[in-house]
C-alpha atoms as a PDB file:
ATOM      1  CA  UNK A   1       0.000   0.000   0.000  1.00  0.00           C
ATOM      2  CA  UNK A   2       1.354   3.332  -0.694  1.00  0.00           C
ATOM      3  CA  UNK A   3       1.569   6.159   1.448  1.00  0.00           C
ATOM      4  CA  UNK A   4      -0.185   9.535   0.234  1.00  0.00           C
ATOM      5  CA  UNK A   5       2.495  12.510   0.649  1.00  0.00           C
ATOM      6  CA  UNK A   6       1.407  15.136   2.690  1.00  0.00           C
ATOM      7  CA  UNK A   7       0.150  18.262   1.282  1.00  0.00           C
ATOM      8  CA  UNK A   8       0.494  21.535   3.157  1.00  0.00           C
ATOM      9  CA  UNK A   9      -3.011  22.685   2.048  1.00  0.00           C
ATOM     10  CA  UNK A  10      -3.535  26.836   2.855  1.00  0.00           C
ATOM     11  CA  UNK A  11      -6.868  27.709   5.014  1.00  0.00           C
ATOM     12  CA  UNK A  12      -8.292  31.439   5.756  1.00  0.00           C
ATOM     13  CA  UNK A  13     -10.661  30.948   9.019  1.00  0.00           C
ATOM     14  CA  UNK A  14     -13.568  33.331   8.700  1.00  0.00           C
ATOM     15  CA  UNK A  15     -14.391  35.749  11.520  1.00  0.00           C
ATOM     16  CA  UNK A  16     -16.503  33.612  13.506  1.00  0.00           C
ATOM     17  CA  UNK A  17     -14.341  30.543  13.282  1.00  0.00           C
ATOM     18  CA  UNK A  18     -11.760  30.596  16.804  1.00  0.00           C
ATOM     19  CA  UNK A  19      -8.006  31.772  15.889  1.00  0.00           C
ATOM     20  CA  UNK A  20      -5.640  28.795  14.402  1.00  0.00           C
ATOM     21  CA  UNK A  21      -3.920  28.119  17.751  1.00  0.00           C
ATOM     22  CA  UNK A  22      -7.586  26.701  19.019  1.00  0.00           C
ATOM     23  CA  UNK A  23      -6.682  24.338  16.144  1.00  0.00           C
ATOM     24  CA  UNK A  24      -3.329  22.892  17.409  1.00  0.00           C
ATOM     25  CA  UNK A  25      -2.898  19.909  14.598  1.00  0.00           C
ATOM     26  CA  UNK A  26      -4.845  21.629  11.640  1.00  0.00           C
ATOM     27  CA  UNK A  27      -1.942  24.787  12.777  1.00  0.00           C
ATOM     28  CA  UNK A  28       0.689  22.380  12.829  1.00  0.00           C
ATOM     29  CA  UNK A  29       0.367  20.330  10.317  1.00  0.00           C
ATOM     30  CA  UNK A  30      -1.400  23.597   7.366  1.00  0.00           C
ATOM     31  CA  UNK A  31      -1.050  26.694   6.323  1.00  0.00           C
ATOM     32  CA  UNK A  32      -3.767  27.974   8.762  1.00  0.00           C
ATOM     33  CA  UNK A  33      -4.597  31.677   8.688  1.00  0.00           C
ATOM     34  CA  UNK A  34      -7.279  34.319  10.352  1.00  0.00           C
ATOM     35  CA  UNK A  35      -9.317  36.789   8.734  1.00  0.00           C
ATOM     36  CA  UNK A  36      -7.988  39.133  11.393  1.00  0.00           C
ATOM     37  CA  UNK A  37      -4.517  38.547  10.765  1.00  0.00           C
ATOM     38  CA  UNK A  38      -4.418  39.644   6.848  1.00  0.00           C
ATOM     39  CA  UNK A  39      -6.986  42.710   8.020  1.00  0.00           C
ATOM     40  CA  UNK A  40     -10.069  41.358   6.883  1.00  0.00           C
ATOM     41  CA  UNK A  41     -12.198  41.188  10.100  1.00  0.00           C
ATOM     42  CA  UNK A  42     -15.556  42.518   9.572  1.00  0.00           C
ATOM     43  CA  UNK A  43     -15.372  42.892   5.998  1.00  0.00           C
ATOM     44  CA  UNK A  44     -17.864  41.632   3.688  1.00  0.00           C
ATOM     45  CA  UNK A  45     -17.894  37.599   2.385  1.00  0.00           C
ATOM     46  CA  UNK A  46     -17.069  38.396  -1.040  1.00  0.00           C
ATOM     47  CA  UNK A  47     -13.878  40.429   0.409  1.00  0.00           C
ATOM     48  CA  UNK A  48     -12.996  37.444   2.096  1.00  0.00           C
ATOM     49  CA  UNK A  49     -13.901  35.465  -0.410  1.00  0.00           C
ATOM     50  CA  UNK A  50     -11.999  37.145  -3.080  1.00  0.00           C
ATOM     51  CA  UNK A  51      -8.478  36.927  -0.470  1.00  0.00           C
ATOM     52  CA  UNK A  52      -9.094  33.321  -0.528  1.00  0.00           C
ATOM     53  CA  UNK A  53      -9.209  32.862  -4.230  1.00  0.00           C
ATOM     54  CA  UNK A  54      -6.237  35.435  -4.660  1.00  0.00           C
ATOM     55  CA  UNK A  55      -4.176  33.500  -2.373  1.00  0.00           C
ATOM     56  CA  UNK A  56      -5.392  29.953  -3.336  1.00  0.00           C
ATOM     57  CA  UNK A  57      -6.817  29.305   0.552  1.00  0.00           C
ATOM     58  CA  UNK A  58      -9.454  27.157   1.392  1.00  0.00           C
ATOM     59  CA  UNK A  59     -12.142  29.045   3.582  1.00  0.00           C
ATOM     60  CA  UNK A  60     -12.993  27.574   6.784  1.00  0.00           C
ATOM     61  CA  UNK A  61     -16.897  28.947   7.854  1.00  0.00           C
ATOM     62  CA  UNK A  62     -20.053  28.626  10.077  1.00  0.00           C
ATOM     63  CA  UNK A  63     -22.096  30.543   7.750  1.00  0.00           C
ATOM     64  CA  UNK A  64     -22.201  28.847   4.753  1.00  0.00           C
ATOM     65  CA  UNK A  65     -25.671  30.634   3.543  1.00  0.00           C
ATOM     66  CA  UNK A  66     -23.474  33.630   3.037  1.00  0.00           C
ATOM     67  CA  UNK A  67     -20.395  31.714   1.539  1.00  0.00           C
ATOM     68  CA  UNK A  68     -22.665  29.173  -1.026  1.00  0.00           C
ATOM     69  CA  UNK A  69     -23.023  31.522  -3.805  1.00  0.00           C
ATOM     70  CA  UNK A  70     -19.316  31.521  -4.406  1.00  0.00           C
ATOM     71  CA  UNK A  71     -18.194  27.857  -5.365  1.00  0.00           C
ATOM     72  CA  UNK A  72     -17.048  27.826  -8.555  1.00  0.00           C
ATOM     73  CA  UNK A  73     -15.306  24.974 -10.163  1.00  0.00           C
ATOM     74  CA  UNK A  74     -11.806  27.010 -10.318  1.00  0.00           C
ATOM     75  CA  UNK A  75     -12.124  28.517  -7.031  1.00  0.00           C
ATOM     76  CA  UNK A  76     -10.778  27.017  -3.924  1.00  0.00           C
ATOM     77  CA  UNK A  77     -13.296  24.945  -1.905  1.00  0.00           C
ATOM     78  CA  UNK A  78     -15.157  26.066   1.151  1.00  0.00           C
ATOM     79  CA  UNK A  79     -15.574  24.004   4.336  1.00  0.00           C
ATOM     80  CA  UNK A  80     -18.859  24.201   6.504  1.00  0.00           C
ATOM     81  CA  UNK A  81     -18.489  23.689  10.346  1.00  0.00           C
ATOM     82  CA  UNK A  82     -21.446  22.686  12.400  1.00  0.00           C
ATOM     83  CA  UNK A  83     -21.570  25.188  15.351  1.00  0.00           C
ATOM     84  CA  UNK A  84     -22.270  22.025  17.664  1.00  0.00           C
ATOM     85  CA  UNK A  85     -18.905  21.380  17.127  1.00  0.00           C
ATOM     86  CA  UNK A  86     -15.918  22.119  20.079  1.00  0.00           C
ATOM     87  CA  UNK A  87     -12.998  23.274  18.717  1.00  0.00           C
ATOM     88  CA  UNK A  88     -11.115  19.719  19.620  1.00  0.00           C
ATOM     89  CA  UNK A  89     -13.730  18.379  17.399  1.00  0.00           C
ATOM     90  CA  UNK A  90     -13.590  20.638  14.316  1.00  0.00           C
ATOM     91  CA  UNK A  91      -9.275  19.897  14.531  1.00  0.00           C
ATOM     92  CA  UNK A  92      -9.589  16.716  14.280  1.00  0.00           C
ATOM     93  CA  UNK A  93     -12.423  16.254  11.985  1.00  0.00           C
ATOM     94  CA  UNK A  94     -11.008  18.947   9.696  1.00  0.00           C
ATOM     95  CA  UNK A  95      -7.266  17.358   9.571  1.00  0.00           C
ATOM     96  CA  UNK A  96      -9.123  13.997   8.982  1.00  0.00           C
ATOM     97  CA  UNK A  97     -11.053  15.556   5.972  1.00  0.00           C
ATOM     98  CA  UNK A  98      -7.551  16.923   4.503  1.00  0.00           C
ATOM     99  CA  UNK A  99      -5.663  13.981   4.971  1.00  0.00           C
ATOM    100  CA  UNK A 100      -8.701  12.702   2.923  1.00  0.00           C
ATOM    101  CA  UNK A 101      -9.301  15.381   0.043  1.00  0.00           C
ATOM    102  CA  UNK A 102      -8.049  14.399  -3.127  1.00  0.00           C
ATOM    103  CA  UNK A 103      -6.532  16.871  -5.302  1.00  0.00           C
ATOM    104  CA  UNK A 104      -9.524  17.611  -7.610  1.00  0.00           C
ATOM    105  CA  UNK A 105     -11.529  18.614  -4.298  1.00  0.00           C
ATOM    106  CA  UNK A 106      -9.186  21.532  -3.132  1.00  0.00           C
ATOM    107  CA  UNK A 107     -11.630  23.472  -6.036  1.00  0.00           C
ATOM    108  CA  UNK A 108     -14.932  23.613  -6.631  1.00  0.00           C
ATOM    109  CA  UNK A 109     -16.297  21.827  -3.002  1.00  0.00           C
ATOM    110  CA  UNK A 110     -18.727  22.475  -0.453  1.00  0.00           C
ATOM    111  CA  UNK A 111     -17.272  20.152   2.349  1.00  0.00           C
ATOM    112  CA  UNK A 112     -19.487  19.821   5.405  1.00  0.00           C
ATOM    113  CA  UNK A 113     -18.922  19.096   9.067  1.00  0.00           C
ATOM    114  CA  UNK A 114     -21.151  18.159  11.183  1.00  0.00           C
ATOM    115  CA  UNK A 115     -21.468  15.956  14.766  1.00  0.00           C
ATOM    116  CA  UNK A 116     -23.052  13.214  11.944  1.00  0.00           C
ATOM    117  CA  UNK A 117     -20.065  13.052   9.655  1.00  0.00           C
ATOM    118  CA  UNK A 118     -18.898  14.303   6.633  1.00  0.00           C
ATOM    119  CA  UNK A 119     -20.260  15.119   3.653  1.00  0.00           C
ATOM    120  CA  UNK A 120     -18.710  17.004   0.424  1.00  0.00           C
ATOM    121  CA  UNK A 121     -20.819  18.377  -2.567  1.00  0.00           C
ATOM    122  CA  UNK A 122     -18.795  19.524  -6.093  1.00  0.00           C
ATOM    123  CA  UNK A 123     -19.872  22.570  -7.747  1.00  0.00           C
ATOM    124  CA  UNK A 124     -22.053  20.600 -10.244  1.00  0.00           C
ATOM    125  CA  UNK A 125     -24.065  19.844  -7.450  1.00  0.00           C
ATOM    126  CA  UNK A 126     -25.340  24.006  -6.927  1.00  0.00           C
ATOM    127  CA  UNK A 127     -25.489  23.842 -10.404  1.00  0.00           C
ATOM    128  CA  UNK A 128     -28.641  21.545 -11.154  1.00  0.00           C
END
């Protein structure tokens, strides 16, 4: 069996999402960044949106009513967090869904996580 090499994937944690060091493995082991660390707290989604596509980051939300409307197939995908979750549970449930993603699902993905499991929708999906 051969062992998948480890890709240092880039997140941008939206406002409402804790800082990166309430994440300690997803921190240590991505490229884990706030929305108030590149300026961007309180600005508007498709601000934030459009820093995460610039810089190729995968956006880490709760409010994924506001953040929907912008999957696209060539922009980077967008995970979901239940707000049941604690923060232990969102690090390991989001490392476990990055050790997971295959390459083609870094664009163009609405990736939910909930206490139930996971569960991750392509951009043809919004589409129908």
């Amino acid at each position: 069996m051969s062992s998948r090499k480890h890709i240092r994937l880039k997140l941008l944690l939206d406002e409402g999402v804790h800082l990166p060091q309430s994440y300690p493995q997803l921190n240590n082991l991505y490229d884990v960044i706030h929305v108030s660390q590149v300026n961007l707290k309180g600005e508007k989604d498709k601000k934030i949106f459009d820093y995460a596509k610039l810089n190729s980051r995968i956006t880490v939300v709760f409010n994924i009513k506001d953040f929907r409307k912008f999957i696209s197939l060539n922009h980077p995908s967008i995970i979901a967090l239940s707000t049941n979750l604690t923060d232990k549970q969102a690090d390991l449930k989001i490392c476990k869904v990055l050790r997971e993603l295959k390459p083609s699902e870094t664009k163009g993905h609405l990736i939910s996580i909930t206490n139930s499991g996971i569960d991750k929708k392509g951009v043809s999906k919004f589409q129908q």
